[in-house]
C-alpha atoms as a PDB file:
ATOM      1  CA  UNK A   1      31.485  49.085 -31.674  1.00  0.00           C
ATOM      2  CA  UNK A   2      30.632  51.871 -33.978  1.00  0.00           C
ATOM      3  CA  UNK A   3      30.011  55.281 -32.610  1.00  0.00           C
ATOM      4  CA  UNK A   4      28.584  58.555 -34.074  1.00  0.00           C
ATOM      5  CA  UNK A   5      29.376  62.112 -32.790  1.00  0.00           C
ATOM      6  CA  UNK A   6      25.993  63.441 -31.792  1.00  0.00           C
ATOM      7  CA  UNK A   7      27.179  67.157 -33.380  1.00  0.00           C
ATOM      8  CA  UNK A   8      27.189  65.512 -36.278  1.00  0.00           C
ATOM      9  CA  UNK A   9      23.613  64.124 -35.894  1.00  0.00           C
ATOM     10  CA  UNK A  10      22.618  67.084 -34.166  1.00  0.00           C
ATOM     11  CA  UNK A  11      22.210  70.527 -36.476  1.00  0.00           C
ATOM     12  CA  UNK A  12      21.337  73.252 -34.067  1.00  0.00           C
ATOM     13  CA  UNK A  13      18.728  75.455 -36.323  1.00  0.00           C
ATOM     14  CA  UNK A  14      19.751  79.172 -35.406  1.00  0.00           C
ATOM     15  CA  UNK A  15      16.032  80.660 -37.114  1.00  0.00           C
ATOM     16  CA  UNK A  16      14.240  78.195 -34.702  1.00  0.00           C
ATOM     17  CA  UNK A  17      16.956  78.659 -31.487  1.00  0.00           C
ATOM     18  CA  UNK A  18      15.011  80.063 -28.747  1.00  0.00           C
ATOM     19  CA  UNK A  19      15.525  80.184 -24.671  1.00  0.00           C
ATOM     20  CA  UNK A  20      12.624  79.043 -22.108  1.00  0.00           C
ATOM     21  CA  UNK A  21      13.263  78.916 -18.079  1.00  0.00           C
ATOM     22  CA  UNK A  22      11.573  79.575 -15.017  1.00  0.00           C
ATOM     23  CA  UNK A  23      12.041  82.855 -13.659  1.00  0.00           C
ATOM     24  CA  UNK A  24      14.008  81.358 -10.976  1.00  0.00           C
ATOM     25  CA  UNK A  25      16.467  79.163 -12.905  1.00  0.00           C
ATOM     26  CA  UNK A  26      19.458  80.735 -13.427  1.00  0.00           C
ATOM     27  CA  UNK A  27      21.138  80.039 -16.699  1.00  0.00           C
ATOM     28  CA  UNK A  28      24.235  80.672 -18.848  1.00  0.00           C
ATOM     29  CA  UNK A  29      23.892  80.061 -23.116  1.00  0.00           C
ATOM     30  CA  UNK A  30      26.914  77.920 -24.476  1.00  0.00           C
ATOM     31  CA  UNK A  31      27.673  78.531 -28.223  1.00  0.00           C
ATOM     32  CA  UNK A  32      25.297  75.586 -29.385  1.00  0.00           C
ATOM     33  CA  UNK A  33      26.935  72.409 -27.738  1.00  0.00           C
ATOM     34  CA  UNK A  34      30.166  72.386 -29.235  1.00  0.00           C
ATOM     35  CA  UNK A  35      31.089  71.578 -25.227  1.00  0.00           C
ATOM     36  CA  UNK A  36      29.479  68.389 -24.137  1.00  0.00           C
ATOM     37  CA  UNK A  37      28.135  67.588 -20.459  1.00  0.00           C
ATOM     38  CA  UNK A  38      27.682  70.832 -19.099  1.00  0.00           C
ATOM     39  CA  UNK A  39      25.006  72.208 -17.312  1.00  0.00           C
ATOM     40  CA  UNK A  40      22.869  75.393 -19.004  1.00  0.00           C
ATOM     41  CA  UNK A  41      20.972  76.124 -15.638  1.00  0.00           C
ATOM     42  CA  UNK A  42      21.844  75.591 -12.192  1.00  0.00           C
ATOM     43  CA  UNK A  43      25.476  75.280 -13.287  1.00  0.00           C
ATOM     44  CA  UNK A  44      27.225  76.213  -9.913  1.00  0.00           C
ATOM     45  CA  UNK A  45      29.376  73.853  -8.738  1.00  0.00           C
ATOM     46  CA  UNK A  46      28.029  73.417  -5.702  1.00  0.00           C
ATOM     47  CA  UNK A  47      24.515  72.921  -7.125  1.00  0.00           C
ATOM     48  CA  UNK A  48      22.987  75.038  -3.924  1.00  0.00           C
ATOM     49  CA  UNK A  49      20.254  76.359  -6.659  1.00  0.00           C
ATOM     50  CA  UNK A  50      18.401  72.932  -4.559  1.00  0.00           C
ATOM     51  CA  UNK A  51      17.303  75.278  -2.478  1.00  0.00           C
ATOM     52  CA  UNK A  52      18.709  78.818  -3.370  1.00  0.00           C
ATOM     53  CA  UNK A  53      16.465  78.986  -6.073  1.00  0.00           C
ATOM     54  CA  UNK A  54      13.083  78.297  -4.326  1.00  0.00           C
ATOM     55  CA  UNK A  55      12.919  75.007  -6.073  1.00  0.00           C
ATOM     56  CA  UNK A  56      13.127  72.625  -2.722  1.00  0.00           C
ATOM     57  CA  UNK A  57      12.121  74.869  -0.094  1.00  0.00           C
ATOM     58  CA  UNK A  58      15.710  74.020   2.009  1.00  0.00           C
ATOM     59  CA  UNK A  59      19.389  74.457   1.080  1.00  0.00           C
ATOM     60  CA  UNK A  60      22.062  72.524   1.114  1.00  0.00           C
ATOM     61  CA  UNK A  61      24.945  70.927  -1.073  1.00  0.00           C
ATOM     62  CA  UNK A  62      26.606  68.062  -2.114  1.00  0.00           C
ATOM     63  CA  UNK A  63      29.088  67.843   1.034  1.00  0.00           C
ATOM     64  CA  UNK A  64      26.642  68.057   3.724  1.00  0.00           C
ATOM     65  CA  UNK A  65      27.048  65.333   6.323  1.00  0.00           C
ATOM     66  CA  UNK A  66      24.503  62.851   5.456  1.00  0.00           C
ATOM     67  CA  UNK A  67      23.207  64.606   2.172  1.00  0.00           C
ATOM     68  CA  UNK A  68      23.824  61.742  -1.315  1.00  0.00           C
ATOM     69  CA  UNK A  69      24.725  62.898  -4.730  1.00  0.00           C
ATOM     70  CA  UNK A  70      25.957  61.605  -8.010  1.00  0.00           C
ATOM     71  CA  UNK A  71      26.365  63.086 -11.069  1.00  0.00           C
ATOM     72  CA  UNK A  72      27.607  61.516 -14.740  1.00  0.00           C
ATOM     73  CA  UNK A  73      28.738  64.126 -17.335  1.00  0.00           C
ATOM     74  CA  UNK A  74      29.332  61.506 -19.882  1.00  0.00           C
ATOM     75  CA  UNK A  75      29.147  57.633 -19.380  1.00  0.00           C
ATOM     76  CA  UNK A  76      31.854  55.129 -19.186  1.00  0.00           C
ATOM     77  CA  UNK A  77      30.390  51.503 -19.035  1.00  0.00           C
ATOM     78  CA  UNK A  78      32.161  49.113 -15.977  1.00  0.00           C
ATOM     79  CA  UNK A  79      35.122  47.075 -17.188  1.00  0.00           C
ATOM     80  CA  UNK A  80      33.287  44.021 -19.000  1.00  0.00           C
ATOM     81  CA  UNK A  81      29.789  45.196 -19.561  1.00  0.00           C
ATOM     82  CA  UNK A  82      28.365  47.350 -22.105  1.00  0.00           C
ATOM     83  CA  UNK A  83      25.414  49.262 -20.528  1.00  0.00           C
ATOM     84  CA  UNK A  84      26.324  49.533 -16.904  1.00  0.00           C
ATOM     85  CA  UNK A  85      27.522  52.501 -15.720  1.00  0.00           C
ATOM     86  CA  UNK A  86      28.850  52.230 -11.935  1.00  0.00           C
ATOM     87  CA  UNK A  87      31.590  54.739 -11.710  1.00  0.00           C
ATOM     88  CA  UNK A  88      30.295  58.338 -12.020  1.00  0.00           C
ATOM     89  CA  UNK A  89      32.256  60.753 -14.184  1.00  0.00           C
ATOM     90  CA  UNK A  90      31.734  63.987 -12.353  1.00  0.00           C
ATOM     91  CA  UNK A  91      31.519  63.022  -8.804  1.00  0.00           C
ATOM     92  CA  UNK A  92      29.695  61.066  -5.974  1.00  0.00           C
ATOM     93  CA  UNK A  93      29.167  61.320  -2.076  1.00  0.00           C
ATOM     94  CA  UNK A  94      31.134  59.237   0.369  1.00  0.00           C
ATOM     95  CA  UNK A  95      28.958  55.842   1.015  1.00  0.00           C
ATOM     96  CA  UNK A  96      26.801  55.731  -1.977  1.00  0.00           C
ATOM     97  CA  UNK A  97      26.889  53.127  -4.547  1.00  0.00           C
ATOM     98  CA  UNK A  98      25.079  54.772  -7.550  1.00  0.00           C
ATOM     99  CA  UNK A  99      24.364  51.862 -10.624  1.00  0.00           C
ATOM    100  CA  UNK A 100      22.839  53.253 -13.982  1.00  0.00           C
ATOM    101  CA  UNK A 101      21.635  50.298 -16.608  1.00  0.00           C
ATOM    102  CA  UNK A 102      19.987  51.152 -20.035  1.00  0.00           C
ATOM    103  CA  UNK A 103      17.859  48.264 -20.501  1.00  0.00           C
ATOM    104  CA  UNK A 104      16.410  48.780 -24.008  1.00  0.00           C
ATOM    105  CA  UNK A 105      18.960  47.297 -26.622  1.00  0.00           C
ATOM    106  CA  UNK A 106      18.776  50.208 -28.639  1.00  0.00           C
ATOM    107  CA  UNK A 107      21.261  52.353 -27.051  1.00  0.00           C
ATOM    108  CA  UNK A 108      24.598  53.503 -28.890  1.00  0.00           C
ATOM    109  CA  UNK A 109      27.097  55.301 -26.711  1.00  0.00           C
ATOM    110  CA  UNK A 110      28.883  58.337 -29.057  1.00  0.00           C
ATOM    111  CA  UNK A 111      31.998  59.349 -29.559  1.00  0.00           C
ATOM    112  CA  UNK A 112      31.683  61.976 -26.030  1.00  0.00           C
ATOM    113  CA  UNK A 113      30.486  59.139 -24.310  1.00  0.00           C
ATOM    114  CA  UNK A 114      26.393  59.970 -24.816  1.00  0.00           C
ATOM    115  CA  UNK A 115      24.229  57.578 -24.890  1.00  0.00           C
ATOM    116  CA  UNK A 116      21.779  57.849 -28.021  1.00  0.00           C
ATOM    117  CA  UNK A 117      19.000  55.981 -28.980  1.00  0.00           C
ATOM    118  CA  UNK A 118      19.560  54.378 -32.113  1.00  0.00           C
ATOM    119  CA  UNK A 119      16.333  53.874 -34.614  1.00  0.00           C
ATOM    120  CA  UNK A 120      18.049  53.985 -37.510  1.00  0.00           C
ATOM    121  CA  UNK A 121      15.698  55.701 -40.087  1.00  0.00           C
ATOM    122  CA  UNK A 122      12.922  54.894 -37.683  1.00  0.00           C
ATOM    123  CA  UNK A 123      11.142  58.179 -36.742  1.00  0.00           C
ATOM    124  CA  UNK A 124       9.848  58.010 -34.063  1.00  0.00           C
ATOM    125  CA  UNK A 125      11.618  54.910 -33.007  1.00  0.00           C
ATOM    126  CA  UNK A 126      11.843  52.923 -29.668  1.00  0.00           C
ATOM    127  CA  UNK A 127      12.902  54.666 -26.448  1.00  0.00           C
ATOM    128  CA  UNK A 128      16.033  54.545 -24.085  1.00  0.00           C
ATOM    129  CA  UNK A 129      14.858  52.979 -20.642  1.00  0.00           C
ATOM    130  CA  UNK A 130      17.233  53.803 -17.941  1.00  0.00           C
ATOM    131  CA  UNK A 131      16.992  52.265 -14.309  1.00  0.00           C
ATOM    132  CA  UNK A 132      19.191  53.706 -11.376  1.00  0.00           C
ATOM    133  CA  UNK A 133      19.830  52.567  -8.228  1.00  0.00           C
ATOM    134  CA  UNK A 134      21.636  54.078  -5.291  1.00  0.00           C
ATOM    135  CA  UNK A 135      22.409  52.154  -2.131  1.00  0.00           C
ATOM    136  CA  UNK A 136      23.099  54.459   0.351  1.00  0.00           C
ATOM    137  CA  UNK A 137      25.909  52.433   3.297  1.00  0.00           C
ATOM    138  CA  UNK A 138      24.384  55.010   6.344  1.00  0.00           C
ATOM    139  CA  UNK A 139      20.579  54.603   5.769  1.00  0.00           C
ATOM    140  CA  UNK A 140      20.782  52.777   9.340  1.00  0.00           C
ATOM    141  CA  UNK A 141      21.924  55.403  11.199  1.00  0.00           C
ATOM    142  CA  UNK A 142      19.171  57.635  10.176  1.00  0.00           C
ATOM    143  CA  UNK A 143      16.835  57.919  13.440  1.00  0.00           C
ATOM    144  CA  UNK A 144      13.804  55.995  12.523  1.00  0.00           C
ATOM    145  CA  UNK A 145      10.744  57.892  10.347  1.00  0.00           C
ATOM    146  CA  UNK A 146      13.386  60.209   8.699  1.00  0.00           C
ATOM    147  CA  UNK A 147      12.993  61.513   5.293  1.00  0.00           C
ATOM    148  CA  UNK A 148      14.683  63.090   2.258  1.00  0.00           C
ATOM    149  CA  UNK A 149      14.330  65.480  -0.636  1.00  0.00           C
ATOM    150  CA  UNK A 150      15.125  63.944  -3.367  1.00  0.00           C
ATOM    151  CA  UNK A 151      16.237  65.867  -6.956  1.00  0.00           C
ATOM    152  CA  UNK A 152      17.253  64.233 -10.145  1.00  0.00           C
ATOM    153  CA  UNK A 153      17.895  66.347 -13.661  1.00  0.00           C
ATOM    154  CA  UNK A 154      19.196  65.145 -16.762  1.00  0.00           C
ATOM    155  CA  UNK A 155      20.663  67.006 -19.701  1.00  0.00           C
ATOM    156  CA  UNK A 156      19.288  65.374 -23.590  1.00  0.00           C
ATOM    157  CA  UNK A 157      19.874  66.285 -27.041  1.00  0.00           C
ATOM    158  CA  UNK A 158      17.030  65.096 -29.861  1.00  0.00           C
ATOM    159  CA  UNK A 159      13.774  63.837 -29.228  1.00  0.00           C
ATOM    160  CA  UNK A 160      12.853  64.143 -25.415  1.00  0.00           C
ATOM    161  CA  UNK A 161      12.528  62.348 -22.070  1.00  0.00           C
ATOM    162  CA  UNK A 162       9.700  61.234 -20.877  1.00  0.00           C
ATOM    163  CA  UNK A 163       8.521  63.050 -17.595  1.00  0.00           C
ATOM    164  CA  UNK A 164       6.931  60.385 -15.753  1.00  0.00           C
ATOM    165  CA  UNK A 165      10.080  59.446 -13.741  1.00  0.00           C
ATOM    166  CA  UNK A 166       9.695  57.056 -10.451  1.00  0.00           C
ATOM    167  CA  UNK A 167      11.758  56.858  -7.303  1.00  0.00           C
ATOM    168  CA  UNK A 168      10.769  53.386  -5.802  1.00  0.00           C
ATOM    169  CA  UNK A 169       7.945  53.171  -7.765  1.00  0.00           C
ATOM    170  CA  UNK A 170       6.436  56.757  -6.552  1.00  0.00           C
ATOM    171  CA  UNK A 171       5.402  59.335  -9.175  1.00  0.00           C
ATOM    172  CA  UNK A 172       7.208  63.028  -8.486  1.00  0.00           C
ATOM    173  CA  UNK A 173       6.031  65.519  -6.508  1.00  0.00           C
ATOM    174  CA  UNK A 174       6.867  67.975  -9.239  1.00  0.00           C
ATOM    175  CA  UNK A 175       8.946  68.206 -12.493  1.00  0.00           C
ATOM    176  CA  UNK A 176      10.133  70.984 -14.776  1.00  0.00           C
ATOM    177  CA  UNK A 177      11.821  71.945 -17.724  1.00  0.00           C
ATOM    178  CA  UNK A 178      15.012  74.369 -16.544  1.00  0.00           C
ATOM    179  CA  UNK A 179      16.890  75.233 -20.173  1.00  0.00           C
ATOM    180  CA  UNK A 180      15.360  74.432 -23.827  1.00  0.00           C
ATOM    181  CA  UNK A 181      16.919  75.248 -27.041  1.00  0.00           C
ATOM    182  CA  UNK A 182      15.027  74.108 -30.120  1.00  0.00           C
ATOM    183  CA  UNK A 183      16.352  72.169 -32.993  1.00  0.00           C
ATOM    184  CA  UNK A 184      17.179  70.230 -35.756  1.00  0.00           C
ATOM    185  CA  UNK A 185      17.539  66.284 -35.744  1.00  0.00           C
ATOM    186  CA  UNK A 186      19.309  64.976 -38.736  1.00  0.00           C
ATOM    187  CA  UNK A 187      19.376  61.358 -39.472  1.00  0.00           C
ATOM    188  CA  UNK A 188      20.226  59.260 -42.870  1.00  0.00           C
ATOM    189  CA  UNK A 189      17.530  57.313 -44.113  1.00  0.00           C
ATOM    190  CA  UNK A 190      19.109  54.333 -45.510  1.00  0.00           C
ATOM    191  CA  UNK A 191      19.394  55.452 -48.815  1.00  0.00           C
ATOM    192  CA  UNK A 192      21.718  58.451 -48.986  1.00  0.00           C
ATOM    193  CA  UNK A 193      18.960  61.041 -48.378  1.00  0.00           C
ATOM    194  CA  UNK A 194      18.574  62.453 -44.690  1.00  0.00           C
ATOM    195  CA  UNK A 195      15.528  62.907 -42.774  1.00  0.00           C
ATOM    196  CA  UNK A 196      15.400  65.780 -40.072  1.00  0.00           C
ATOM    197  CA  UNK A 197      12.767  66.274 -37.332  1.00  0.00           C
ATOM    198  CA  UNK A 198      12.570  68.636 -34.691  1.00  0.00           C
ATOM    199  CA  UNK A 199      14.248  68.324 -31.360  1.00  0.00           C
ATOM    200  CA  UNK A 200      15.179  69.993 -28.427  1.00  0.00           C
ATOM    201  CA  UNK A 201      18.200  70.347 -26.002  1.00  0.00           C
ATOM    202  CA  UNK A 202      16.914  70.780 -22.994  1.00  0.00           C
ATOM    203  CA  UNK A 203      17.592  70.093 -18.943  1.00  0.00           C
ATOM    204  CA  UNK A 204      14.738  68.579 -16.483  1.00  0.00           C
ATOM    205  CA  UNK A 205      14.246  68.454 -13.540  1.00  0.00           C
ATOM    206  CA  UNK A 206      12.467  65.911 -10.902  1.00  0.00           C
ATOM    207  CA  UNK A 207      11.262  66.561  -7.118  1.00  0.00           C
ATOM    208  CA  UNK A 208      10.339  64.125  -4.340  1.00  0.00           C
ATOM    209  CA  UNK A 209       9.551  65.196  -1.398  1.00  0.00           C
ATOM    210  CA  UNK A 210       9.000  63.280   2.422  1.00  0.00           C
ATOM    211  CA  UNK A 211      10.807  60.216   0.607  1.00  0.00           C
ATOM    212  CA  UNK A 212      11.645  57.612   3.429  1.00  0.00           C
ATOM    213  CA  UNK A 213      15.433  56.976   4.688  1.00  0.00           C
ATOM    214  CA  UNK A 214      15.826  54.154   2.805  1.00  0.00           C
ATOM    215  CA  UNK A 215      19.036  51.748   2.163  1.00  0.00           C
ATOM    216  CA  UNK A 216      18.408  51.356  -1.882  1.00  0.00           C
ATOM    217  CA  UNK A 217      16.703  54.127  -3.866  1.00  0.00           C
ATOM    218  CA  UNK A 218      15.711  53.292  -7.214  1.00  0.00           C
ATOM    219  CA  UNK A 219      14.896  55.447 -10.367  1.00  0.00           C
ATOM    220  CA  UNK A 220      13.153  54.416 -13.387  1.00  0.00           C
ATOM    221  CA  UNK A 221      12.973  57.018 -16.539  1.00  0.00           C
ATOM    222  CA  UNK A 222      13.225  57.091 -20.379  1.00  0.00           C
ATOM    223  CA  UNK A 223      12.933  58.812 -23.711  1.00  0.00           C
ATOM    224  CA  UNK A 224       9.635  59.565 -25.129  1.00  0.00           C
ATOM    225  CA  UNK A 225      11.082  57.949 -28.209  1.00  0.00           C
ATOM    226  CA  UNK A 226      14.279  56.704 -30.333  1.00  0.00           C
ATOM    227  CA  UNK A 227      17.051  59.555 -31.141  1.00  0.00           C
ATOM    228  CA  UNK A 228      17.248  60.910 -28.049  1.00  0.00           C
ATOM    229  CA  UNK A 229      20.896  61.787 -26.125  1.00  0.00           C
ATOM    230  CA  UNK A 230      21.925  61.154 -22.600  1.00  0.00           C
ATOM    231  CA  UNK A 231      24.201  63.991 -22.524  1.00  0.00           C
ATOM    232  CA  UNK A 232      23.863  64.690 -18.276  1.00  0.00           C
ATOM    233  CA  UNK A 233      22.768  62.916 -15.520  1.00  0.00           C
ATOM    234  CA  UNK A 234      22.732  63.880 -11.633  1.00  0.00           C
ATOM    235  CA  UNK A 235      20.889  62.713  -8.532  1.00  0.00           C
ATOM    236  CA  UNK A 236      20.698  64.915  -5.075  1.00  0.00           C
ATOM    237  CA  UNK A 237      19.288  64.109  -1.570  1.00  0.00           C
ATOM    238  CA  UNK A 238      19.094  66.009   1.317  1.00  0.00           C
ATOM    239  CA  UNK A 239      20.384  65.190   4.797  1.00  0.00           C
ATOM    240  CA  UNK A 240      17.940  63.233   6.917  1.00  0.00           C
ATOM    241  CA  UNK A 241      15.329  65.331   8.314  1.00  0.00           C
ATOM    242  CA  UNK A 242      13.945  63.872  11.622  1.00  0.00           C
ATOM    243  CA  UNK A 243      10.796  62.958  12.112  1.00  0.00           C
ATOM    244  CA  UNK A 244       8.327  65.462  14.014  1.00  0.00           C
ATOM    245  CA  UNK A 245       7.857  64.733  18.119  1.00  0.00           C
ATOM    246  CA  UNK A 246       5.171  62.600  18.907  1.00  0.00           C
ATOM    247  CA  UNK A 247       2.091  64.866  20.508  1.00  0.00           C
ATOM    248  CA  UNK A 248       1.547  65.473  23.625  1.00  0.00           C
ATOM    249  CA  UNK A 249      -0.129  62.733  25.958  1.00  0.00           C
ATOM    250  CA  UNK A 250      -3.115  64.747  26.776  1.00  0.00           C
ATOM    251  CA  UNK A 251      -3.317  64.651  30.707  1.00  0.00           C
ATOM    252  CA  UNK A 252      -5.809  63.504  33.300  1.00  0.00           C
ATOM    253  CA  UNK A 253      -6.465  66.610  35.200  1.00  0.00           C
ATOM    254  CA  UNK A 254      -9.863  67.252  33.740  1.00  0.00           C
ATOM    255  CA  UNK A 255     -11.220  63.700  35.049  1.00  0.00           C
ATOM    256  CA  UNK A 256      -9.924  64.137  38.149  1.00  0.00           C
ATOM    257  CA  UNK A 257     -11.795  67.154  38.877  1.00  0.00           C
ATOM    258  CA  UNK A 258     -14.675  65.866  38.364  1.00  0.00           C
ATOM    259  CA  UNK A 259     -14.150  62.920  40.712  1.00  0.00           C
ATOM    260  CA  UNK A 260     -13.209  65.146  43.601  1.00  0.00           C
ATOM    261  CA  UNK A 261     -16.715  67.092  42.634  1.00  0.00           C
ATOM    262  CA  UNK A 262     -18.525  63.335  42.470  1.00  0.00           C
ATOM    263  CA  UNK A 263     -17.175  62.570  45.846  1.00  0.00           C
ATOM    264  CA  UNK A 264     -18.450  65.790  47.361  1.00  0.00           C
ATOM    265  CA  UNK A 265     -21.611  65.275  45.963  1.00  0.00           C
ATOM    266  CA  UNK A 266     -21.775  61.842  47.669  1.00  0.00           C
ATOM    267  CA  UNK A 267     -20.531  63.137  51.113  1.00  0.00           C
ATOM    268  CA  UNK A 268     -23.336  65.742  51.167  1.00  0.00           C
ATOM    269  CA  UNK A 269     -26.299  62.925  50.567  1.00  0.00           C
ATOM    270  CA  UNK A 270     -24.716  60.870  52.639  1.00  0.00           C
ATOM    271  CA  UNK A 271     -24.789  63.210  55.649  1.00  0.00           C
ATOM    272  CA  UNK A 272     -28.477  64.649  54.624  1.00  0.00           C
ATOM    273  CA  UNK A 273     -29.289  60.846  55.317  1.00  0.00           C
ATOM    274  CA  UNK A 274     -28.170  61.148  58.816  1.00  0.00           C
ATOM    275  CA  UNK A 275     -31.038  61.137  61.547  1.00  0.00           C
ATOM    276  CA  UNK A 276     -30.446  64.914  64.110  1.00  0.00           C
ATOM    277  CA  UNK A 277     -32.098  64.918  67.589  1.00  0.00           C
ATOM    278  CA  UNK A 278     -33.181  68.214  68.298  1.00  0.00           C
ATOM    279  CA  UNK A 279     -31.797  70.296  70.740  1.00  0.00           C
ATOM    280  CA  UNK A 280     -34.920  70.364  73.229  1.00  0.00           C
ATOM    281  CA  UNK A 281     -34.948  66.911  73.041  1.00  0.00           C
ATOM    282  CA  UNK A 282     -31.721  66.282  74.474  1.00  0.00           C
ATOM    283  CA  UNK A 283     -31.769  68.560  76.909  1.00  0.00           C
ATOM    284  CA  UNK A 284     -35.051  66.964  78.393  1.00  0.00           C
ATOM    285  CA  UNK A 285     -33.287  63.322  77.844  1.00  0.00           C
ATOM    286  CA  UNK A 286     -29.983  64.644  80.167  1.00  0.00           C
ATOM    287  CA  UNK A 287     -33.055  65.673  83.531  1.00  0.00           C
ATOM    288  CA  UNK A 288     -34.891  62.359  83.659  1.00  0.00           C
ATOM    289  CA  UNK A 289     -32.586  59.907  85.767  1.00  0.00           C
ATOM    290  CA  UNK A 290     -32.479  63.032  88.507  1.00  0.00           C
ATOM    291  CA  UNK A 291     -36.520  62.986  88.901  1.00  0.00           C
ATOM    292  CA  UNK A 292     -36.562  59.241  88.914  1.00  0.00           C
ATOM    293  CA  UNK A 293     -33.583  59.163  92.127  1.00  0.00           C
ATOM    294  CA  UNK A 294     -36.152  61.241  94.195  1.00  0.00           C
END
């Protein structure tokens, strides 16, 4: 299968070069991208920017008990297929299957292992679709109504992604853009001339948050259009957060006040009902069988 070195495709535009990131996102600047699959923001190898940087309101890293991650810094396709990736490059958690399938047909995986999509002269071009699923072997110990955060970036060279990314079919809660560098996309046209276009390198980032414990997790993305790069790919989710305790039972004191105060009131008619002698009248009653004996 041929391949293509996306450097060669790719001719970074130093006029047009420029830098854009959230306050928060810490970043380094590589010399271009003469080194493929590394991260421009968040690049610490522990990737606690999750939550160091504000970004997911709660730390926590890759080796957490119970926390998943997996992370492809170029892609190597399983023994016998051609767009299956099982076997991430950079690392994965203990436990988790992670499966990544481009689905397209249009894809072209470069000499550093990218995967571009190939339009030929086509500008724009059909888009990469990617699909990946994570099955996750200790969903069932998870106490029941637990839920994740759930974070998944992506590095790209060319054209870009597009930003409506699902996790089981559920939109984001957020997204961002965490490094852009404009510029140039150079392609031949068939007949010995080249066409350029503008692109971007950039790095994205997707947030879900309150996603269910779940056995399989499954993400759905892809490029906006042909001639875009797969460069980086990593997924992140926090440790199983337990479900809130259930509210109180609210308690019965209240009604049984009142029937003590019910029953009083029904004690006091009852005894107003009651017929009294009067006093004189008893005392006359007690004299009469002595008069009578004389």
């Amino acid at each position: 299968m041929p391949s293509i070195d996306p450097r060669r495709a790719l001719r970074l535009s130093l006029a047009a070069a420029c830098l854009a990131w959230p306050a928060w996102a810490p970043a380094v600047t590589l010399s271009g991208d003469a080194t493929p699959h590394q991260w421009h923001s968040f690049n610490l190898p522990a990737n606690a920017f999750l939550g160091a940087a504000g970004y997911t309101g709660a730390a926590w890293q890759n080796t957490d008990a119970g926390a998943l991650y997996a992370e492809w810094g170029g892609f190597v396709p399983d023994a016998g297929t051609r767009w299956t990736f099982s076997r991430p490059t950079v690392g994965q958690s203990t436990g988790l299957r992670a499966v990544l399938q481009e689905t397209s047909g249009t894809g072209l995986r470069t000499g550093i292992n990218n995967i571009y999509g190939l339009a030929f002269s086509q500008v724009p071009g059909l888009p990469l679709v990617f699909n990946l699923v994570l099955t996750d072997a200790g969903a069932a110990s998870a106490t029941v109504g637990s839920t994740r955060t759930v974070v998944m970036r992506s590095g790209t060279l060319g054209t870009l992604p597009d930003m409506n990314v699902t996790l089981n079919g559920v939109a984001a809660t957020a997204s961002a853009a965490t490094f852009q560098q404009a510029s140039t996309l150079v392609m031949p046209d068939g007949n010995g001339n080249e066409v350029s276009t503008a692109s971007v390198n950039g790095e994205w980032l997707w947030r879900w948050e309150q996603v269910p414990v779940a056995a399989t997790y499954r993400f759905d993305f892809k490029a906006q259009v042909g001639h875009m790069s797969l460069d980086n790919l990593a997924v992140y989710a926090s440790p199983p957060a337990a479900p809130p305790p259930p509210a109180p039972v609210p308690t019965l004191r209240a009604p049984r006040v009142a029937l003590v105060g019910l029953a009083g009131l029904l004690a006091a008619v009852a005894e107003a009902q009651v017929p009294v002698v009067p006093a004189t009248a008893s005392a006359g009653a007690a004299h009469t069988p002595a008069r009578a004996a004389r």
